[in-house]
PDB file of N, CA and C in Angstrom:
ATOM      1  N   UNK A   1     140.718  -1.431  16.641  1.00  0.00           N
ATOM      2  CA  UNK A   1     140.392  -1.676  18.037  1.00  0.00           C
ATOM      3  C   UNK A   1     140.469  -0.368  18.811  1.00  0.00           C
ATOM      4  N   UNK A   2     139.609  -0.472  19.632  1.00  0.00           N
ATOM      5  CA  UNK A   2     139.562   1.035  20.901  1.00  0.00           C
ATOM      6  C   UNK A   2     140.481   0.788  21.710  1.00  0.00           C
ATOM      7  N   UNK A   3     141.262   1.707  22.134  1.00  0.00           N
ATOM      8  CA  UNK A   3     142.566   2.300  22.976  1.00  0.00           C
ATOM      9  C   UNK A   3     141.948   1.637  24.438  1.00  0.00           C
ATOM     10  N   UNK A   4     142.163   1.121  24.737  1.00  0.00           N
ATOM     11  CA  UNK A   4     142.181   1.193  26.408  1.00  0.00           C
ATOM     12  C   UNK A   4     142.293   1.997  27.645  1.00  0.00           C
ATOM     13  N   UNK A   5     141.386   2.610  28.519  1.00  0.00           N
ATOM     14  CA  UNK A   5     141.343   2.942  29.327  1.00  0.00           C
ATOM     15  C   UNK A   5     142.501   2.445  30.026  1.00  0.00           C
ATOM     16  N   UNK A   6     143.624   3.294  31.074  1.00  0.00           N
ATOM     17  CA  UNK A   6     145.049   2.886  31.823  1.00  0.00           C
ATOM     18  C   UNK A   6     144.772   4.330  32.894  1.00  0.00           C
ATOM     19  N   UNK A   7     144.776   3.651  34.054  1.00  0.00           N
ATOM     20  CA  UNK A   7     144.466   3.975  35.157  1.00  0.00           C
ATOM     21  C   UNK A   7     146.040   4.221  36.438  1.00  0.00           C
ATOM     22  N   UNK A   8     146.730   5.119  36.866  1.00  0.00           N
ATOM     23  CA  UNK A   8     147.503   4.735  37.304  1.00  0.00           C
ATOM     24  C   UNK A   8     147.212   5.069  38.758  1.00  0.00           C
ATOM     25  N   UNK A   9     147.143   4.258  39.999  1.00  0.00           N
ATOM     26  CA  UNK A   9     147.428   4.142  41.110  1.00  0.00           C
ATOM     27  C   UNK A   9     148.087   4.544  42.257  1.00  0.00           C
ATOM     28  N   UNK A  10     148.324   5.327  43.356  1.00  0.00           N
ATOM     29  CA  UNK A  10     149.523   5.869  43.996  1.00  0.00           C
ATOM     30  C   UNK A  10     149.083   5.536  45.589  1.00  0.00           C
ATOM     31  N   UNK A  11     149.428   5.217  46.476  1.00  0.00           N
ATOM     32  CA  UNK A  11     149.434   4.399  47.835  1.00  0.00           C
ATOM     33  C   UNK A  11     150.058   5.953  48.232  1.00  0.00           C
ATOM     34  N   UNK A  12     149.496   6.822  49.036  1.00  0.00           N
ATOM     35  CA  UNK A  12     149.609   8.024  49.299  1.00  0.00           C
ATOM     36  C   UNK A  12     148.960   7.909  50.893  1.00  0.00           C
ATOM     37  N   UNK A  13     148.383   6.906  51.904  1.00  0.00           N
ATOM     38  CA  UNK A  13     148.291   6.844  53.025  1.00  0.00           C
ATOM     39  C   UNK A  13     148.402   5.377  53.081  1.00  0.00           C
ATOM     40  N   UNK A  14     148.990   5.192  54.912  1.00  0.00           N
ATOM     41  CA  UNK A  14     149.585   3.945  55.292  1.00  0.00           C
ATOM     42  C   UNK A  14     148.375   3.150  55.677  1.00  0.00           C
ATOM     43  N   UNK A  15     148.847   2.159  55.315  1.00  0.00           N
ATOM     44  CA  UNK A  15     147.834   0.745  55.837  1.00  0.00           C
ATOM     45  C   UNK A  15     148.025   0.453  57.140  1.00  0.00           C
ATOM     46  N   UNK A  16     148.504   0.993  58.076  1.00  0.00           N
ATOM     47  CA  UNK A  16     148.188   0.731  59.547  1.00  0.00           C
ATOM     48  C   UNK A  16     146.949   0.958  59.965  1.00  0.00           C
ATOM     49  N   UNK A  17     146.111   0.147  60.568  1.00  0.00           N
ATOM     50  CA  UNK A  17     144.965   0.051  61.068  1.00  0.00           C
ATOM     51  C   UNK A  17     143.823  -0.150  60.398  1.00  0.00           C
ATOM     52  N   UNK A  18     144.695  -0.418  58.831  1.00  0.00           N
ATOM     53  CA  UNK A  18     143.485  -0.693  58.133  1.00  0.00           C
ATOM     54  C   UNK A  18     143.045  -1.967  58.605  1.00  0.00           C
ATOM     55  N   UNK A  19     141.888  -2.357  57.638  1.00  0.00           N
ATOM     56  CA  UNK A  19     141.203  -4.101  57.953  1.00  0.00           C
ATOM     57  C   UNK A  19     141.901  -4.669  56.893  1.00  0.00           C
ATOM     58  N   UNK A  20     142.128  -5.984  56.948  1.00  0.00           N
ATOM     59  CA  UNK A  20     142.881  -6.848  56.167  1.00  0.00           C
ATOM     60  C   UNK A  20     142.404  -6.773  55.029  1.00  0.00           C
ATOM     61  N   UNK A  21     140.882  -7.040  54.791  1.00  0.00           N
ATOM     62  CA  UNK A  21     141.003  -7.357  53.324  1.00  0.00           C
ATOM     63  C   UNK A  21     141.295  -5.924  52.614  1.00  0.00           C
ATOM     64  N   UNK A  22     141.254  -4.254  53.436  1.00  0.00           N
ATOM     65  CA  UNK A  22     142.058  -3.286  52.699  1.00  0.00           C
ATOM     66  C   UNK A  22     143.323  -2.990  52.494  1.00  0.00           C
ATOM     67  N   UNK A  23     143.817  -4.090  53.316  1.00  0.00           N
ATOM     68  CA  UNK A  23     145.267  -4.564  53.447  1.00  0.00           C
ATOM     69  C   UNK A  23     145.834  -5.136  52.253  1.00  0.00           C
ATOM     70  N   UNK A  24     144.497  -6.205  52.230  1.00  0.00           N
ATOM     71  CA  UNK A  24     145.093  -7.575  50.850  1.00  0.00           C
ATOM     72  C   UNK A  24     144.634  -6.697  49.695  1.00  0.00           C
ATOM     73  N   UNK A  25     143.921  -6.003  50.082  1.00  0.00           N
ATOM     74  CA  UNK A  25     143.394  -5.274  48.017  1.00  0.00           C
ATOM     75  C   UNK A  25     145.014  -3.911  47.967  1.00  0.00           C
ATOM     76  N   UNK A  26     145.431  -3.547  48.733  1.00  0.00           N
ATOM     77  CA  UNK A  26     146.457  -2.874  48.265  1.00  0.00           C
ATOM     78  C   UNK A  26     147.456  -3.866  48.082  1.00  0.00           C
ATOM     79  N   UNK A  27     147.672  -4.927  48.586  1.00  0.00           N
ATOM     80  CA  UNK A  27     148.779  -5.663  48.261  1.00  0.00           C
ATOM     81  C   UNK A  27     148.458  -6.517  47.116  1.00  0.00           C
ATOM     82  N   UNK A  28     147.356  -6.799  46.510  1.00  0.00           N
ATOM     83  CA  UNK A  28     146.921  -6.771  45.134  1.00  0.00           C
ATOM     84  C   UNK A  28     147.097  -6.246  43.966  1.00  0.00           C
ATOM     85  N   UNK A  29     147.151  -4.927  44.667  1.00  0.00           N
ATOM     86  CA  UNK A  29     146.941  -3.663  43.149  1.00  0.00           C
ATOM     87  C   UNK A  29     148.887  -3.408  43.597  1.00  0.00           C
ATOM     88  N   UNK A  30     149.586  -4.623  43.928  1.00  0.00           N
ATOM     89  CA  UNK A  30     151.232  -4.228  44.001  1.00  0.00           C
ATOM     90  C   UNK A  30     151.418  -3.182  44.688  1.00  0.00           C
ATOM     91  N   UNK A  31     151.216  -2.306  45.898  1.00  0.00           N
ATOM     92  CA  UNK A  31     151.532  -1.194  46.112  1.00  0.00           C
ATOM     93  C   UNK A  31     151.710  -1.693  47.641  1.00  0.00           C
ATOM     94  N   UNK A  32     153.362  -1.193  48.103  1.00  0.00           N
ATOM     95  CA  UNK A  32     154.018  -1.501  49.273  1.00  0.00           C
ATOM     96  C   UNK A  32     154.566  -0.690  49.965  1.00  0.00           C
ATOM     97  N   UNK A  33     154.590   0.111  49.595  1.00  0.00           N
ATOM     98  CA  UNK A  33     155.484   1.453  50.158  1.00  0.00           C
ATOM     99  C   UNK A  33     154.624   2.865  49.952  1.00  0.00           C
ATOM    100  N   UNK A  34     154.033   3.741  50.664  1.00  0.00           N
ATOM    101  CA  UNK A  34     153.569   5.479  50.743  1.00  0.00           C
ATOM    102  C   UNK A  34     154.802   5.776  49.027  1.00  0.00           C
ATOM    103  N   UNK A  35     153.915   6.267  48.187  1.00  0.00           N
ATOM    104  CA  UNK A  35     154.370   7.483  46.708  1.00  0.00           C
ATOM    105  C   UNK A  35     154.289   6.247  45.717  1.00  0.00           C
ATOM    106  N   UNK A  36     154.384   4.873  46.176  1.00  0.00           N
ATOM    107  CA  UNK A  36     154.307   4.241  44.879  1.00  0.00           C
ATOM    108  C   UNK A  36     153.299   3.527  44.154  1.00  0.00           C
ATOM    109  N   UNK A  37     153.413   3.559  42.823  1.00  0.00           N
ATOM    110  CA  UNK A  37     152.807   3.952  41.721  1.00  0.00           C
ATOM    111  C   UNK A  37     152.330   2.494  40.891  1.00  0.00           C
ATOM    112  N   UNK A  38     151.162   2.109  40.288  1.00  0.00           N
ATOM    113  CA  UNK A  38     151.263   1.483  39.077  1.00  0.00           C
ATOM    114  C   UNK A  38     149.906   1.322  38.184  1.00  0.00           C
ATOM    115  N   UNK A  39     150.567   0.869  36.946  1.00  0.00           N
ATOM    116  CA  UNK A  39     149.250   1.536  36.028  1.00  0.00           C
ATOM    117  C   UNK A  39     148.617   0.376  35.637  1.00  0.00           C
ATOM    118  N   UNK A  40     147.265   0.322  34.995  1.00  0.00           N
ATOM    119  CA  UNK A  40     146.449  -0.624  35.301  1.00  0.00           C
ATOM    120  C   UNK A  40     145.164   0.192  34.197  1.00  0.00           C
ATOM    121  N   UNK A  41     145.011  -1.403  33.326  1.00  0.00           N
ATOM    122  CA  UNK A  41     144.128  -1.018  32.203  1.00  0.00           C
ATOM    123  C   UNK A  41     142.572  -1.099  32.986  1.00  0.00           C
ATOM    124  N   UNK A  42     141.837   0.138  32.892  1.00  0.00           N
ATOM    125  CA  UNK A  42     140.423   0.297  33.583  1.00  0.00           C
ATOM    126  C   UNK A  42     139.361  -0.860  33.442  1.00  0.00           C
ATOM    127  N   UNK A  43     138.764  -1.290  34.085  1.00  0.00           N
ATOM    128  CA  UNK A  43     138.035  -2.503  34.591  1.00  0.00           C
ATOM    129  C   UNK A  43     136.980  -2.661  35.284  1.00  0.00           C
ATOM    130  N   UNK A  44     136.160  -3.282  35.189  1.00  0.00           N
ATOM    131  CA  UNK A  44     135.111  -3.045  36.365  1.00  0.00           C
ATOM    132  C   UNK A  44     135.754  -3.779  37.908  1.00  0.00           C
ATOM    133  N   UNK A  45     136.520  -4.870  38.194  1.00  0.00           N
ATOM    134  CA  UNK A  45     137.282  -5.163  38.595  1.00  0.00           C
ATOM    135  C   UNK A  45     138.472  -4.342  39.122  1.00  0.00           C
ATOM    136  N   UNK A  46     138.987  -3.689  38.877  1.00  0.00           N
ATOM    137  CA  UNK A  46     139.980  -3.235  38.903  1.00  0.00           C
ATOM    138  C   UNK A  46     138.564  -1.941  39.742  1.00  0.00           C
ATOM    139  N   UNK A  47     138.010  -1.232  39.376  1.00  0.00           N
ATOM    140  CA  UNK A  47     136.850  -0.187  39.920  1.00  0.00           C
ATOM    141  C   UNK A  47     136.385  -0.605  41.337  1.00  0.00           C
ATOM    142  N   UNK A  48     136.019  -1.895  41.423  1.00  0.00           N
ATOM    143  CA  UNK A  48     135.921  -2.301  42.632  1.00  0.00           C
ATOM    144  C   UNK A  48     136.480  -2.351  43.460  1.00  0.00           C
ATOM    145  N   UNK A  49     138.001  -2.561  43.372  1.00  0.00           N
ATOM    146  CA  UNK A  49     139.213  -2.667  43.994  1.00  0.00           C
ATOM    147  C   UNK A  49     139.530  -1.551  44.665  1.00  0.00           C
ATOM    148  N   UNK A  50     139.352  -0.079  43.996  1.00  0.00           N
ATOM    149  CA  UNK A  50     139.572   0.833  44.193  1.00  0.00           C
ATOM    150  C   UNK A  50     138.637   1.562  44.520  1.00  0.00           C
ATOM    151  N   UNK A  51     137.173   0.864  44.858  1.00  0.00           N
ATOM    152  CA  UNK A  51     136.129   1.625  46.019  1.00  0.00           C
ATOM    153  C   UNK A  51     137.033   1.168  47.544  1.00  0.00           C
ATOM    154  N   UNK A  52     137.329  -0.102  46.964  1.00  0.00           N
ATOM    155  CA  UNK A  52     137.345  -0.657  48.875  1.00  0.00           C
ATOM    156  C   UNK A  52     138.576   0.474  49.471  1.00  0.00           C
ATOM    157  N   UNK A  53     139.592   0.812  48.992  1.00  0.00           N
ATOM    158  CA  UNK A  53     140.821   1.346  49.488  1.00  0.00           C
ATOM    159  C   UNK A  53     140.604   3.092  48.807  1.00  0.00           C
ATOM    160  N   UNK A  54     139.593   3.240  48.500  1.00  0.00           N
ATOM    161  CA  UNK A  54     139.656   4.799  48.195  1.00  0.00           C
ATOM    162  C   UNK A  54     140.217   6.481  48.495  1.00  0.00           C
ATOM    163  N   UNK A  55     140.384   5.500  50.148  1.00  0.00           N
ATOM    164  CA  UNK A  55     140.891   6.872  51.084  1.00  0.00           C
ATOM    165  C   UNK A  55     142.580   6.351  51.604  1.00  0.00           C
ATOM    166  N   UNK A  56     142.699   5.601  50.098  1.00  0.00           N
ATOM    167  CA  UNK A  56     144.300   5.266  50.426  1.00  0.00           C
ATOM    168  C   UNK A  56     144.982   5.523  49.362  1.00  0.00           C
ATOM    169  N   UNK A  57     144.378   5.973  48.444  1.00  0.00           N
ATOM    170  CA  UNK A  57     144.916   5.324  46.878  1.00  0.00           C
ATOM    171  C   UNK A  57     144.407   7.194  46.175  1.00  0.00           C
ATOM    172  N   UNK A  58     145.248   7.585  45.609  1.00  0.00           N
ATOM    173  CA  UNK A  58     145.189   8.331  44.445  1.00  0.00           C
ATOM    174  C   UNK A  58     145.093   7.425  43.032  1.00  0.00           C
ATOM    175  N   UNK A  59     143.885   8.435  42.407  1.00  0.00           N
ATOM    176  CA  UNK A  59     143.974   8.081  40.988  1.00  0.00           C
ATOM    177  C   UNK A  59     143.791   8.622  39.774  1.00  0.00           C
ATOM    178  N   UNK A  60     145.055   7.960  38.622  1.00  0.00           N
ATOM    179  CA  UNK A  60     144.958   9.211  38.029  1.00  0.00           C
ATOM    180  C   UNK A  60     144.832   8.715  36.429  1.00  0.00           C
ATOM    181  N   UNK A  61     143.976   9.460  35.248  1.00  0.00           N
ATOM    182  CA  UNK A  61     143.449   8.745  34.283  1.00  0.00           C
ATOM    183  C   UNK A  61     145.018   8.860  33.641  1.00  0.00           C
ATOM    184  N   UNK A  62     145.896   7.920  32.622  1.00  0.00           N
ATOM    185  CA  UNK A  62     146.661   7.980  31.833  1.00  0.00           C
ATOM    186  C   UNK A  62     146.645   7.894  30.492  1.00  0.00           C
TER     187      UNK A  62
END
């Protein structure tokens, strides 16, 4: 079997003033607090997620 693509995540600007549903897709992808982190096997799903919140979210291939 092929290795999986693992994507890890970092919430590096605040959700104040965002719009909700960029609200609800970071509180989706678990991320609650500015520096924190989580990893996440690559997806087209998971790709989408991370157009909507792009200018909130660092990402980094693992």
């Amino acid at each position: 079997m092929a290795k999986a693509n693992k994507v890890k995540v970092t919430l590096v600007k605040s959700t104040i003033s965002c719009t909700a549903a960029q609200k609800g897709t970071v509180a989706a992808l678990g991320l609650k607090k500015i520096g924190q982190s989580n990893t996440f096997v690559d997806s087209a799903t998971l790709q989408g997620q991370l157009k909507v919140v792009s200018h909130l979210v660092k990402v980094e291939n693992v």
